[in-house]
N, C-alpha and C. Protein backbone atom coordinates (compact mmCIF):
# COMPACT_ATOMS: atom_id res chain seq x y z
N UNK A 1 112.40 91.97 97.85
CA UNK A 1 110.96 91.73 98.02
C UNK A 1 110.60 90.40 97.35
N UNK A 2 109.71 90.26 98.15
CA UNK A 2 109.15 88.56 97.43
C UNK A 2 107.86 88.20 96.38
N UNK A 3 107.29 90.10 96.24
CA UNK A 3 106.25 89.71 95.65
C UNK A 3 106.12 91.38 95.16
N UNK A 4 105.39 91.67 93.81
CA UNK A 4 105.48 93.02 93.37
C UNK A 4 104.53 93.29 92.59
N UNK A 5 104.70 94.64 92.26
CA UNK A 5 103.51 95.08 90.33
C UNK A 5 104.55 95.34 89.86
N UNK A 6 104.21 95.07 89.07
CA UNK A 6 105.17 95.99 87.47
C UNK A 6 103.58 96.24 86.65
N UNK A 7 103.86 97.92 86.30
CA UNK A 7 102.29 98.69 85.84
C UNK A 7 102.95 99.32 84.39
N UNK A 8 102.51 99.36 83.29
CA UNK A 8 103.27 99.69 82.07
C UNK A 8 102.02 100.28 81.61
N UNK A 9 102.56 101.83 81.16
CA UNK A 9 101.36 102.75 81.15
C UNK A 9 101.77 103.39 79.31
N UNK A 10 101.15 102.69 77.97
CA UNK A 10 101.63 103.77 76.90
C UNK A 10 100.42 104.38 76.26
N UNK A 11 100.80 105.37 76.06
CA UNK A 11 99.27 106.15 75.77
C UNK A 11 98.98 105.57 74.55
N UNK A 12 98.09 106.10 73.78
CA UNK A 12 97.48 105.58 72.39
C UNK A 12 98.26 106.25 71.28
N UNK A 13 98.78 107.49 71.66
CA UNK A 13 99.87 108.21 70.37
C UNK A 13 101.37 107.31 70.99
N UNK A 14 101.84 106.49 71.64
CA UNK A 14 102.88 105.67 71.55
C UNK A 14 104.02 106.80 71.98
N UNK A 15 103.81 107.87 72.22
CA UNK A 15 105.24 109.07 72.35
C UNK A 15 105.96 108.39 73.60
N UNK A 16 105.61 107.49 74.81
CA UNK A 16 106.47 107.44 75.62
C UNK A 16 105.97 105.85 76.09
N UNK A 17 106.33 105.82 77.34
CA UNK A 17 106.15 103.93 77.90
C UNK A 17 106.70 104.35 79.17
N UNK A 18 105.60 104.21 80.37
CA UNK A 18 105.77 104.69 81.85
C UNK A 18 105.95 103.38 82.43
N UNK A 19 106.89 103.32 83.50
CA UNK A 19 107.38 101.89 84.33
C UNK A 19 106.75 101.85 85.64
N UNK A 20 105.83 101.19 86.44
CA UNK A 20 105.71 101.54 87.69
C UNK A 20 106.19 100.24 88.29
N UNK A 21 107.00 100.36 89.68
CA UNK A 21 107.74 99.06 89.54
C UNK A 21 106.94 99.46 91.20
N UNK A 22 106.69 98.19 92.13
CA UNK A 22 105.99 98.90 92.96
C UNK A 22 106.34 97.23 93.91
N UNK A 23 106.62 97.69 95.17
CA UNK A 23 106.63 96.31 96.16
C UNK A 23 106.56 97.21 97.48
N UNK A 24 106.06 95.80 98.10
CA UNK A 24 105.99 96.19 100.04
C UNK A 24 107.03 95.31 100.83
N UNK A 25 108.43 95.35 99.88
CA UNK A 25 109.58 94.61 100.74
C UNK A 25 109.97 95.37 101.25
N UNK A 26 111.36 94.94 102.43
CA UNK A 26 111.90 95.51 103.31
C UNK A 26 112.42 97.09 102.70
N UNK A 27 112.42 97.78 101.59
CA UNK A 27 113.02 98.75 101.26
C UNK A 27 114.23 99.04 100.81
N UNK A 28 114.65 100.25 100.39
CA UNK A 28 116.31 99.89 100.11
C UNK A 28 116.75 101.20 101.22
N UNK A 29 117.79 100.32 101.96
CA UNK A 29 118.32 100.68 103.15
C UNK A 29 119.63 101.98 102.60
N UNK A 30 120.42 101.41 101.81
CA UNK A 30 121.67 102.40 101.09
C UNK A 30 121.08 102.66 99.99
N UNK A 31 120.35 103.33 99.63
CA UNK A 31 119.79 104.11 98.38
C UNK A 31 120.76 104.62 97.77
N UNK A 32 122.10 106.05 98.35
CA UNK A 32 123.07 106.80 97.60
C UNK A 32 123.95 105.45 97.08
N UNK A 33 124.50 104.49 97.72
CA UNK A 33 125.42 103.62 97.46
C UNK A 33 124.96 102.45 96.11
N UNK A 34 123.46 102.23 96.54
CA UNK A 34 122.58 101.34 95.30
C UNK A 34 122.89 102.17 94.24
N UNK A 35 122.34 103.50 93.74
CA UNK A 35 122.59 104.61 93.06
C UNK A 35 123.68 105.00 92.62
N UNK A 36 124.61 104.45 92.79
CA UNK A 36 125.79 104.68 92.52
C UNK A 36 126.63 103.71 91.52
N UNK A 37 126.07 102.42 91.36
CA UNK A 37 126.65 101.33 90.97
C UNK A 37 127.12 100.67 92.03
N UNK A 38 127.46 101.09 93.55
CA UNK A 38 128.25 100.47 94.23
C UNK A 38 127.86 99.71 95.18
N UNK A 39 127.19 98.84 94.72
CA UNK A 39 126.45 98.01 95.71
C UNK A 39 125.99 96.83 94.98
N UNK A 40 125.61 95.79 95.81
CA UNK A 40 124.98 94.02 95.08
C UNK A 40 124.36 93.37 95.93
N UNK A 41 123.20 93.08 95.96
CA UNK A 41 122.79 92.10 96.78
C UNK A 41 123.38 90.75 96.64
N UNK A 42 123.38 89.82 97.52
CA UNK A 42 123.69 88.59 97.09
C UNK A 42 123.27 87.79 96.08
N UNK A 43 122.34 88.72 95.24
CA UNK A 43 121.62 87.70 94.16
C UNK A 43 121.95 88.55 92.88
N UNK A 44 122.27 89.67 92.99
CA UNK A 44 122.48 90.50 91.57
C UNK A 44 123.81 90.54 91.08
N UNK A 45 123.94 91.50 90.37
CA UNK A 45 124.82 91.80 89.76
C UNK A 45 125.08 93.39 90.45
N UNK A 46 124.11 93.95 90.98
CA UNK A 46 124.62 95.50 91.23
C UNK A 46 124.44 96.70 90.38
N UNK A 47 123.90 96.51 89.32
CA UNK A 47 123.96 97.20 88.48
C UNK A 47 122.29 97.52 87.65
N UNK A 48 121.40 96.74 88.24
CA UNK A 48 119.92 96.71 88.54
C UNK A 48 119.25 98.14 88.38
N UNK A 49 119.42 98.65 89.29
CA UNK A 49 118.40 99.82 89.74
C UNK A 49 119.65 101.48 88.86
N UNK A 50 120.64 101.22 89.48
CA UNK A 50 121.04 102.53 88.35
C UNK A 50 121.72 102.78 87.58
N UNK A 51 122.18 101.05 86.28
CA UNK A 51 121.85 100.79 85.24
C UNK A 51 120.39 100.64 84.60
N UNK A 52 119.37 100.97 84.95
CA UNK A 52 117.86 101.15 84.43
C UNK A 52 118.01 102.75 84.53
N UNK A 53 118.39 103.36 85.73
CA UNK A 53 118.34 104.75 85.32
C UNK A 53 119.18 105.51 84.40
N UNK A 54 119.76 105.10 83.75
CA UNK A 54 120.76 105.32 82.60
C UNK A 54 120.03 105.12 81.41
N UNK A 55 119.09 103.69 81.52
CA UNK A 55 118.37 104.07 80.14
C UNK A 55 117.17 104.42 79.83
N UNK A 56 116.42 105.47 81.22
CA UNK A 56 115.40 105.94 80.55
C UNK A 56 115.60 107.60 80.64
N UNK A 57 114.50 108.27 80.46
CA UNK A 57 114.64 110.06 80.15
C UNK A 57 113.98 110.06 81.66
N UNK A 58 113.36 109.40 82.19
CA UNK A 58 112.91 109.64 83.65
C UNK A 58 113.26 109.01 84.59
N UNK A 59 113.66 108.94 85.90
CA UNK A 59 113.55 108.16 86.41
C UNK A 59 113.30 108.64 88.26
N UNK A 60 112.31 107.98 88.98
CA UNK A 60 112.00 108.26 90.16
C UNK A 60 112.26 107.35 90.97
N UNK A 61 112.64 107.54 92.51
CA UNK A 61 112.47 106.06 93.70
C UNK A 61 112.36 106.64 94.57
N UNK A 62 110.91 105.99 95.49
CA UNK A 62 110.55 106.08 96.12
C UNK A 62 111.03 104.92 97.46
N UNK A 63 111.18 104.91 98.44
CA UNK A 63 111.93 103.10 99.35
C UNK A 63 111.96 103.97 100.97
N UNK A 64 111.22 103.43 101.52
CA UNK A 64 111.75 103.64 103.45
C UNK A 64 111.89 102.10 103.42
N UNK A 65 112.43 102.09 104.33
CA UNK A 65 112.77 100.87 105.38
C UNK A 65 111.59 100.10 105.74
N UNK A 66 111.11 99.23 105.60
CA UNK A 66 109.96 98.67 106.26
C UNK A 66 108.86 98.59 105.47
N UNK A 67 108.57 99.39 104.71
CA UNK A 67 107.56 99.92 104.19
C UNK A 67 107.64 99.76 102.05
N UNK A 68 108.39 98.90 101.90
CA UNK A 68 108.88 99.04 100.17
C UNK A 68 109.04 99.97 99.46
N UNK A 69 109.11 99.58 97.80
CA UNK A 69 110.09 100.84 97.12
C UNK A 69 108.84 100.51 95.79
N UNK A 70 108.67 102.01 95.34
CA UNK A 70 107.89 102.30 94.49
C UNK A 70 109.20 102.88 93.24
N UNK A 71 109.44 102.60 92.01
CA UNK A 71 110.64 103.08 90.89
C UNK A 71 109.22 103.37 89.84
N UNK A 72 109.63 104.92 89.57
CA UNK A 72 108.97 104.77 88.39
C UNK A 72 110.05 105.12 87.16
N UNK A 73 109.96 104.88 85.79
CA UNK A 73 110.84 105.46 85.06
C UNK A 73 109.54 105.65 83.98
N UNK A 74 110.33 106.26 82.88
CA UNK A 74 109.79 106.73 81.06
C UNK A 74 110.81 106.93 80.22
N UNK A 75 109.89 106.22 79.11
CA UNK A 75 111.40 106.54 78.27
C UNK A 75 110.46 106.52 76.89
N UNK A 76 111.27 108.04 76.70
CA UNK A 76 110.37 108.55 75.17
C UNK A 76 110.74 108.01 74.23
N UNK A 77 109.75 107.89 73.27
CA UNK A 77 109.59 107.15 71.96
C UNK A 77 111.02 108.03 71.38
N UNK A 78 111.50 107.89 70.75
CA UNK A 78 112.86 108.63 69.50
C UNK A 78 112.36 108.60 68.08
């Protein structure tokens, strides 16, 4: 995608830090394979989307084809 939000939501007691990662690009077409480590766009490294899900306690994705990919994650205070 060429253009996005990033929405960072922490409440006032600080217990967590919500990610909303949000675009209207083409989508992610191999989601299980992205998800896996096993995949790279020509510009990454591959390790983007589920190396981030490794380091939070939440993590969601939303992506059709055509239509962009909404990621949310959280990751509790320790």
């Amino acid at each position: 995608a060429k253009k996005g939000v990033i929405t960072l939501l922490i409440p006032q007691d600080g217990e967590y830090i919500k990610i909303i990662a949000e675009d209207q690009g083409p989508g992610i077409q191999h989601l299980d394979l992205v998800m896996s480590g096993g995949y790279t766009s020509s510009q990454g490294l591959g390790l983007g989307v589920s190396g981030s899900k490794r380091l939070v306690d939440e993590f969601d994705i939303e992506t059709a084809p055509g239509q962009g990919t909404r990621i949310t994650a959280v990751k509790q205070r320790r």
